[in-house]
C-alpha atoms as a PDB file:
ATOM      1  CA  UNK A   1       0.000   0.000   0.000  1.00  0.00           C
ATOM      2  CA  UNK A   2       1.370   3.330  -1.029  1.00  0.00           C
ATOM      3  CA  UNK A   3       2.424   5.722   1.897  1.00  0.00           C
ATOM      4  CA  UNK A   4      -0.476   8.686   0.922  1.00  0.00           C
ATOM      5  CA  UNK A   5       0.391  12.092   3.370  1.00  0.00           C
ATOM      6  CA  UNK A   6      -1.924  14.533   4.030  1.00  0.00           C
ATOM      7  CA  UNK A   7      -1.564  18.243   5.522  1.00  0.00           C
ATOM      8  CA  UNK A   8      -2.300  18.475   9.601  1.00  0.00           C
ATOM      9  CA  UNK A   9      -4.669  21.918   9.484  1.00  0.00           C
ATOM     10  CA  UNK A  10      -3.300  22.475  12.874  1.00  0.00           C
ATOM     11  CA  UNK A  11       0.403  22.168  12.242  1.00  0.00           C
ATOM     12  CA  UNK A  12       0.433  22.948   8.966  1.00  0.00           C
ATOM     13  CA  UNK A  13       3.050  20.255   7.916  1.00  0.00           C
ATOM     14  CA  UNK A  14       2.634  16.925   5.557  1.00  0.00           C
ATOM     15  CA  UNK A  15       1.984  14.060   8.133  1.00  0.00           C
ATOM     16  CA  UNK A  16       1.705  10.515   6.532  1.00  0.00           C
ATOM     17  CA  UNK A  17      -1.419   8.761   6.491  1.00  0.00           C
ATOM     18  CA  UNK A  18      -2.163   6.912  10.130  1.00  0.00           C
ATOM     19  CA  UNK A  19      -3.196   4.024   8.589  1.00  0.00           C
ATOM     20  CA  UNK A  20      -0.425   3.781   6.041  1.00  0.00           C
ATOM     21  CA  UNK A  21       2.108   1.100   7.276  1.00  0.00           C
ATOM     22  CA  UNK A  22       5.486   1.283   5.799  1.00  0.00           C
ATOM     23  CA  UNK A  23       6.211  -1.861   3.397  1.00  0.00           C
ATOM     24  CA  UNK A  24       9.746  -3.994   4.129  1.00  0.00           C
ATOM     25  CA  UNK A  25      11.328  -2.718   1.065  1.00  0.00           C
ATOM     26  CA  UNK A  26      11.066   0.906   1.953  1.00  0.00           C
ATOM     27  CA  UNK A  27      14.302   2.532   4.184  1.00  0.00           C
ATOM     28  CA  UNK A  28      13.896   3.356   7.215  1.00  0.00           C
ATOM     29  CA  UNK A  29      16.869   5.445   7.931  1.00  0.00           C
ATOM     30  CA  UNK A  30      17.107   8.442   4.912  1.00  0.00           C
ATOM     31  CA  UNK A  31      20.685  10.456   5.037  1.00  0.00           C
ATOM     32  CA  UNK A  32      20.059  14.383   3.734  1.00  0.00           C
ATOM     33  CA  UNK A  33      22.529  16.923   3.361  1.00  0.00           C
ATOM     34  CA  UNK A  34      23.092  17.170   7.474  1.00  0.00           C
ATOM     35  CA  UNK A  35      21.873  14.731   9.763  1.00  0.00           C
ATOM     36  CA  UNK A  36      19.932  11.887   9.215  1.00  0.00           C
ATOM     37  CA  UNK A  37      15.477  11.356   9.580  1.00  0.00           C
ATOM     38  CA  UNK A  38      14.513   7.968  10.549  1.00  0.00           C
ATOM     39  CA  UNK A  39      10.680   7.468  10.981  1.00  0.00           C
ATOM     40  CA  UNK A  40       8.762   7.487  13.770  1.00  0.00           C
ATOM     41  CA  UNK A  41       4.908   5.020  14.434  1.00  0.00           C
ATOM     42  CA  UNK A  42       5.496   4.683  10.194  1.00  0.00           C
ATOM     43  CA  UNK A  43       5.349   8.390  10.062  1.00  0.00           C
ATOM     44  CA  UNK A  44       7.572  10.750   8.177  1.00  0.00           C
ATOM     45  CA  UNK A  45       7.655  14.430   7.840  1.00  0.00           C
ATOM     46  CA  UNK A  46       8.753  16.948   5.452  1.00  0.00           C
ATOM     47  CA  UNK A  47       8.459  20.106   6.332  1.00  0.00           C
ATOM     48  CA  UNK A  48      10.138  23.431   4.498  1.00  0.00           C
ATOM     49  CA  UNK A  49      12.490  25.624   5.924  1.00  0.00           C
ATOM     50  CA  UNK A  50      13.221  29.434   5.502  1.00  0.00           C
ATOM     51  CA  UNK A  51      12.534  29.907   1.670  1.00  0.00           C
ATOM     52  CA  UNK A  52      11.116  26.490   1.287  1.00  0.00           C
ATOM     53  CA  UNK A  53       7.360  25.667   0.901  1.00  0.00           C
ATOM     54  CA  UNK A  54       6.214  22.035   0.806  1.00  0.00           C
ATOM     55  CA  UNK A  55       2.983  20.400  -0.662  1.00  0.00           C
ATOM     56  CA  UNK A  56       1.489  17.168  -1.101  1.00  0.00           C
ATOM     57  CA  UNK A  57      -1.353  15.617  -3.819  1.00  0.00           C
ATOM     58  CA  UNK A  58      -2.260  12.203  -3.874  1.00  0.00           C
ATOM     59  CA  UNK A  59       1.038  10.189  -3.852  1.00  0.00           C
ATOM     60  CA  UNK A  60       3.406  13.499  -4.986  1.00  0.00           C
ATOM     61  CA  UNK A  61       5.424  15.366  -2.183  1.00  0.00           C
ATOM     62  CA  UNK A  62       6.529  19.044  -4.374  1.00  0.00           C
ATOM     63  CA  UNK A  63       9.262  21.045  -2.664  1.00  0.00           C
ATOM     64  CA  UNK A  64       9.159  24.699  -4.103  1.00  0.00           C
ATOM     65  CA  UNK A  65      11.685  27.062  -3.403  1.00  0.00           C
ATOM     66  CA  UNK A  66      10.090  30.355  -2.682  1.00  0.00           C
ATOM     67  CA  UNK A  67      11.700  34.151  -2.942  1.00  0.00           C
ATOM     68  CA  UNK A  68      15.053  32.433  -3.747  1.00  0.00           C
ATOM     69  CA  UNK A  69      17.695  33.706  -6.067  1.00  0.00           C
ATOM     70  CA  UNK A  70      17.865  36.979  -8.218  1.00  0.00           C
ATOM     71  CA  UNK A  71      15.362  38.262 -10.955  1.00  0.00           C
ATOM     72  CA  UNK A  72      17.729  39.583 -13.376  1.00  0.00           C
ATOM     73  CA  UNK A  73      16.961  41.793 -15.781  1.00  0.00           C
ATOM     74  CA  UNK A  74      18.602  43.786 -18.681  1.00  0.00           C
ATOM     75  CA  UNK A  75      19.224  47.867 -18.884  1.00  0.00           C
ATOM     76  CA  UNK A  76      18.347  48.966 -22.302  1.00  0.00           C
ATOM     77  CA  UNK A  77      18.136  52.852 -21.258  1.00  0.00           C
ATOM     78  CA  UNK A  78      21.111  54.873 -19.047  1.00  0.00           C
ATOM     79  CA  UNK A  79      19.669  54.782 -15.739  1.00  0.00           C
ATOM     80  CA  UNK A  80      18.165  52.558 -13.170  1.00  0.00           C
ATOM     81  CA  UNK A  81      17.714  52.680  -9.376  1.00  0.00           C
ATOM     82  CA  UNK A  82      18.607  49.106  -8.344  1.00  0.00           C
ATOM     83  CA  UNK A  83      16.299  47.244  -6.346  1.00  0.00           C
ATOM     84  CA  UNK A  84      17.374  44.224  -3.401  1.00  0.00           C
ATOM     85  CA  UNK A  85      17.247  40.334  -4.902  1.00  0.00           C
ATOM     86  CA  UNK A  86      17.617  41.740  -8.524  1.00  0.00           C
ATOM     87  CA  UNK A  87      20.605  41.562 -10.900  1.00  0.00           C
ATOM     88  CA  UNK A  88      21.117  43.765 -14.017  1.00  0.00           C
ATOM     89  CA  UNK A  89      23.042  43.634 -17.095  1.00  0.00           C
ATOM     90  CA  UNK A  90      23.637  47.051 -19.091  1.00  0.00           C
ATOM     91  CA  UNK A  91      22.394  46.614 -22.556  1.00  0.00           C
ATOM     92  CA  UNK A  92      22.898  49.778 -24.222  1.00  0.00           C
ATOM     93  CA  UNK A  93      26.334  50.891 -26.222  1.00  0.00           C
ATOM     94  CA  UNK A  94      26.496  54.287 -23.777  1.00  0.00           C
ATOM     95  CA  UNK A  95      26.949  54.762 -19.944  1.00  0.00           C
ATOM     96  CA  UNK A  96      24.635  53.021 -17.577  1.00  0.00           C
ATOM     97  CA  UNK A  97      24.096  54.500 -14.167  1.00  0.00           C
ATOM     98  CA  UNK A  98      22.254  52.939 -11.558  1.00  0.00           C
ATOM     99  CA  UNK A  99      21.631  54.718  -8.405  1.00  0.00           C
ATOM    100  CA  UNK A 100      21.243  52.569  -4.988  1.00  0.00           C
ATOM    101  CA  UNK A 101      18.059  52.620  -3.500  1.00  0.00           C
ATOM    102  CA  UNK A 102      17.051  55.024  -1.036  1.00  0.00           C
ATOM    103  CA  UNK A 103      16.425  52.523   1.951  1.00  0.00           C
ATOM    104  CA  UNK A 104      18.106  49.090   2.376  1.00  0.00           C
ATOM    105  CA  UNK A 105      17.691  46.310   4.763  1.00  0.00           C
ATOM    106  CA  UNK A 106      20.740  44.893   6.405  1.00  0.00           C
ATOM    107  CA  UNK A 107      21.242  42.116   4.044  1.00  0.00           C
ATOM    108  CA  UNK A 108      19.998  43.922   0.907  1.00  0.00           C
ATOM    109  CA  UNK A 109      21.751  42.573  -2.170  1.00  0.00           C
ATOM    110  CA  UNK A 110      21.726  42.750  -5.699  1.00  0.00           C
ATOM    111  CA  UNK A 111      24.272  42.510  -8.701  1.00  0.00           C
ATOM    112  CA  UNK A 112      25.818  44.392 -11.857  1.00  0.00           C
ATOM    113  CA  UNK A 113      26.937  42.439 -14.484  1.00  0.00           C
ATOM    114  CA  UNK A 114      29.083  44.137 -17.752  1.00  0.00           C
ATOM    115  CA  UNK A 115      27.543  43.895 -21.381  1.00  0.00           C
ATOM    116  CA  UNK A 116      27.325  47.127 -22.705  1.00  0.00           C
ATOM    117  CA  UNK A 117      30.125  49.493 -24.295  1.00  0.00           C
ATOM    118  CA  UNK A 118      29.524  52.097 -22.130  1.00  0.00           C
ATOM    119  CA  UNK A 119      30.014  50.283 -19.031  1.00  0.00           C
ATOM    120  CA  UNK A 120      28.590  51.523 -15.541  1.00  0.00           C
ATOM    121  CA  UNK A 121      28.675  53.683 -12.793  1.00  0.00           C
ATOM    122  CA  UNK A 122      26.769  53.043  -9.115  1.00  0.00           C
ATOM    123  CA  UNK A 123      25.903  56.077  -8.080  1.00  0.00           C
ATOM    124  CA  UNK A 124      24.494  57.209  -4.196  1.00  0.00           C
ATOM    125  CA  UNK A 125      21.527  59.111  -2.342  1.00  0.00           C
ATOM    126  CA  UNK A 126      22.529  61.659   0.270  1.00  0.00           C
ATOM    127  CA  UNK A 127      24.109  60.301   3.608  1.00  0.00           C
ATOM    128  CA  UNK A 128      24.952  57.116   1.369  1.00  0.00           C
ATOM    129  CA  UNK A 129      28.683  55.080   1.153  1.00  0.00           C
ATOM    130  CA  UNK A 130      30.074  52.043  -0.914  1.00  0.00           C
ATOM    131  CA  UNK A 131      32.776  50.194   0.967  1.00  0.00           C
ATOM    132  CA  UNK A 132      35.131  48.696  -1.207  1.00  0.00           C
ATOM    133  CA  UNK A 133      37.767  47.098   0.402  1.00  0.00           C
ATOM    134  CA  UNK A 134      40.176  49.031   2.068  1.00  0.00           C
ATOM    135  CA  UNK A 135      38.463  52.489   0.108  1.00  0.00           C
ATOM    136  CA  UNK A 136      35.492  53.985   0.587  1.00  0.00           C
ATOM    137  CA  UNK A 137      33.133  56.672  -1.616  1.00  0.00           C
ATOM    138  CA  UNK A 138      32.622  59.312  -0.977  1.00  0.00           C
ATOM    139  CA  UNK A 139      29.661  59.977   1.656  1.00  0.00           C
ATOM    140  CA  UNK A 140      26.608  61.535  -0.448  1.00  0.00           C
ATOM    141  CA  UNK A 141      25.450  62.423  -3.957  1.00  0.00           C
ATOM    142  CA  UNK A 142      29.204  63.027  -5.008  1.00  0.00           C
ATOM    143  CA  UNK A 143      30.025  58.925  -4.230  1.00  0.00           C
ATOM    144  CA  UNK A 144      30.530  56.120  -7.111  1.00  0.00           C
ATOM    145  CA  UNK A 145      32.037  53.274  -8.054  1.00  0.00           C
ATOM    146  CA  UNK A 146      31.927  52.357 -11.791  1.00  0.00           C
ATOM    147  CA  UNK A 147      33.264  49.773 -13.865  1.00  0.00           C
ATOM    148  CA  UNK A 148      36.643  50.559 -15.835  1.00  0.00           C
ATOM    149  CA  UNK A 149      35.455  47.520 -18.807  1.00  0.00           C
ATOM    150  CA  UNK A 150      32.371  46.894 -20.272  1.00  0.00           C
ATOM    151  CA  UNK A 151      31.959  43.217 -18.614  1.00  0.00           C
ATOM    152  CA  UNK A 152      33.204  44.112 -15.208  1.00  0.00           C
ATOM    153  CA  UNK A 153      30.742  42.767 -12.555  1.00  0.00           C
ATOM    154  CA  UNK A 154      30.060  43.301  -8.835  1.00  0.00           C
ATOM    155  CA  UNK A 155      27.824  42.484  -5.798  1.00  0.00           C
ATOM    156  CA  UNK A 156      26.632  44.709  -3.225  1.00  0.00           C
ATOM    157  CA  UNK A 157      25.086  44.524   0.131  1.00  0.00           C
ATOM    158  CA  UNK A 158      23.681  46.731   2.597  1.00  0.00           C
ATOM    159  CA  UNK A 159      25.305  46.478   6.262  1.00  0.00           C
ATOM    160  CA  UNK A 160      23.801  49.285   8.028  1.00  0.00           C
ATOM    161  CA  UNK A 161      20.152  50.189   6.706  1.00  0.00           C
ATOM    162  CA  UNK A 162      19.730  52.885   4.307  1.00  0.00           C
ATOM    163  CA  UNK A 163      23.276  54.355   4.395  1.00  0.00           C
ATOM    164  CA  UNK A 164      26.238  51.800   4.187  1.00  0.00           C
ATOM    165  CA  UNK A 165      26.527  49.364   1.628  1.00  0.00           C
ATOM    166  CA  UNK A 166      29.533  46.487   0.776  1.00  0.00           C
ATOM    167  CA  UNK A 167      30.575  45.365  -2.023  1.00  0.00           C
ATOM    168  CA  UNK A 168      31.159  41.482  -1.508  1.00  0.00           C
ATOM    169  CA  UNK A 169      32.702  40.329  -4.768  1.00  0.00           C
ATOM    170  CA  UNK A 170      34.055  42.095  -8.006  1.00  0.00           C
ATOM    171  CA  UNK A 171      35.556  41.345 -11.178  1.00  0.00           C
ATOM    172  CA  UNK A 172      38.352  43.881 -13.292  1.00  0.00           C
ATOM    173  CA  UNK A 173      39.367  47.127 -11.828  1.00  0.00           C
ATOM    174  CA  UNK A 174      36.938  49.328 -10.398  1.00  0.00           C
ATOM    175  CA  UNK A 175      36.780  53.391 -10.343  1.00  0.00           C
ATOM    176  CA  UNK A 176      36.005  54.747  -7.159  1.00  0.00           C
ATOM    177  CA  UNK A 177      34.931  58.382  -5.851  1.00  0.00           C
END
C-alpha cells in the first residue's frame, strides 16, 4: 500500500497517512545533506524551511523554493535605481548609471553584471557610502564606483540600513569616488 500524506490543518506540515504502514522494502533510515530522519509510528515528515514551501497531492510530495535567487533583468536605457534580490546587465552601447536605493535592509543585495560598451557607474543618495575594500566613496550624492570595462561585474550589500553598503565580490578594476 502506497504511503499517501496529508496536511495536519493544525500544524500545517505533511503528516503521513495513520493508517499507512510502511512496506519492508522501503528505508527506514534516509541520510540528507546534514543529519539523518529515521521514521517514527510509520510516520515521516517533510516540512520546508526558511525559503522552502512544501505540498502534497495524492502520492506526490513538491518542494518549491520560494523568494530564492535573483530576478535579473537587462538595462536597455542609461539609468536605473537598483532594487534588493535583482541583478542587471547594461544593454545599451552608452553609460549606464544605476543609483542605490534610497532605503536598504541589512542584508539587501543585488548585482551588476558588464555587457554594454559604455560600461557603468553606481551612483548614491545623500548620507549614502560604498565600501570597497580598504576604500570607501565618498559619503553623499558626489560617491561612485563604476566599472573601468564593459563586462566588469560586482555584488553589493547593505550592512547598516539605508546608508552603508559592501561590495562582496568584483571582477576587473573598479573606479572609485
Amino acid at each position: 500500500m502506497p504511503i499517501q500524506f496529508i496536511m495536519n490543518p493544525f500544524t500545517g506540515q505533511l503528516d503521513a497517512d495513520s493508517f499507512a504502514t510502511i512496506p519492508p522494502e522501503v528505508a527506514l533510515t534516509y541520510t540528507e545533506d546534514s543529519g539523518t530522519a529515521v521514521p517514527v509510528a510509520n510516520n515521516l515528515n517533510i516540512r520546508g524551511g526558511a525559503g522552502i514551501s512544501t505540498t502534497g497531492f495524492g502520492d506526490t510530495v513538491t518542494i518549491t523554493a520560494t523568494g530564492a535567487g535573483f530576478t535579473w533583468n537587462t538595462v536597455a536605457g542609461t539609468t536605473q535605481t537598483v532594487a534588493k534580490d535583482n541583478g542587471y546587465k547594461n544593454g545599451n552601447a552608452g553609460l549606464t548609471t544605476y543609483l542605490l536605493p534610497a532605503t536598504g535592509a541589512v542584508g539587501d543585495t543585488f548585482q551588476l553584471a558588464g555587457f554594454g560598451a559604455g560600461g557603468w557607474i553606481l551612483t548614491q543618495n545623500a548620507s549614502q557610502t560604498i565600501h570597497f575594500n580598504s576604500t570607501d566613496t565618498t559619503v553623499g550624492v558626489g560617491g561612485s564606483i563604476a566599472s573601468t570595462n564593459r563586462y566588469n561585474t560586482i555584488e553589493v550589500m547593505c550592512i547598516v540600513a539605508n546608508t552603508d553598503w559592501t561590495v562582496l565580490d568584483s571582477s576587473g578594476t573598479l573606479t572609485v569616488v
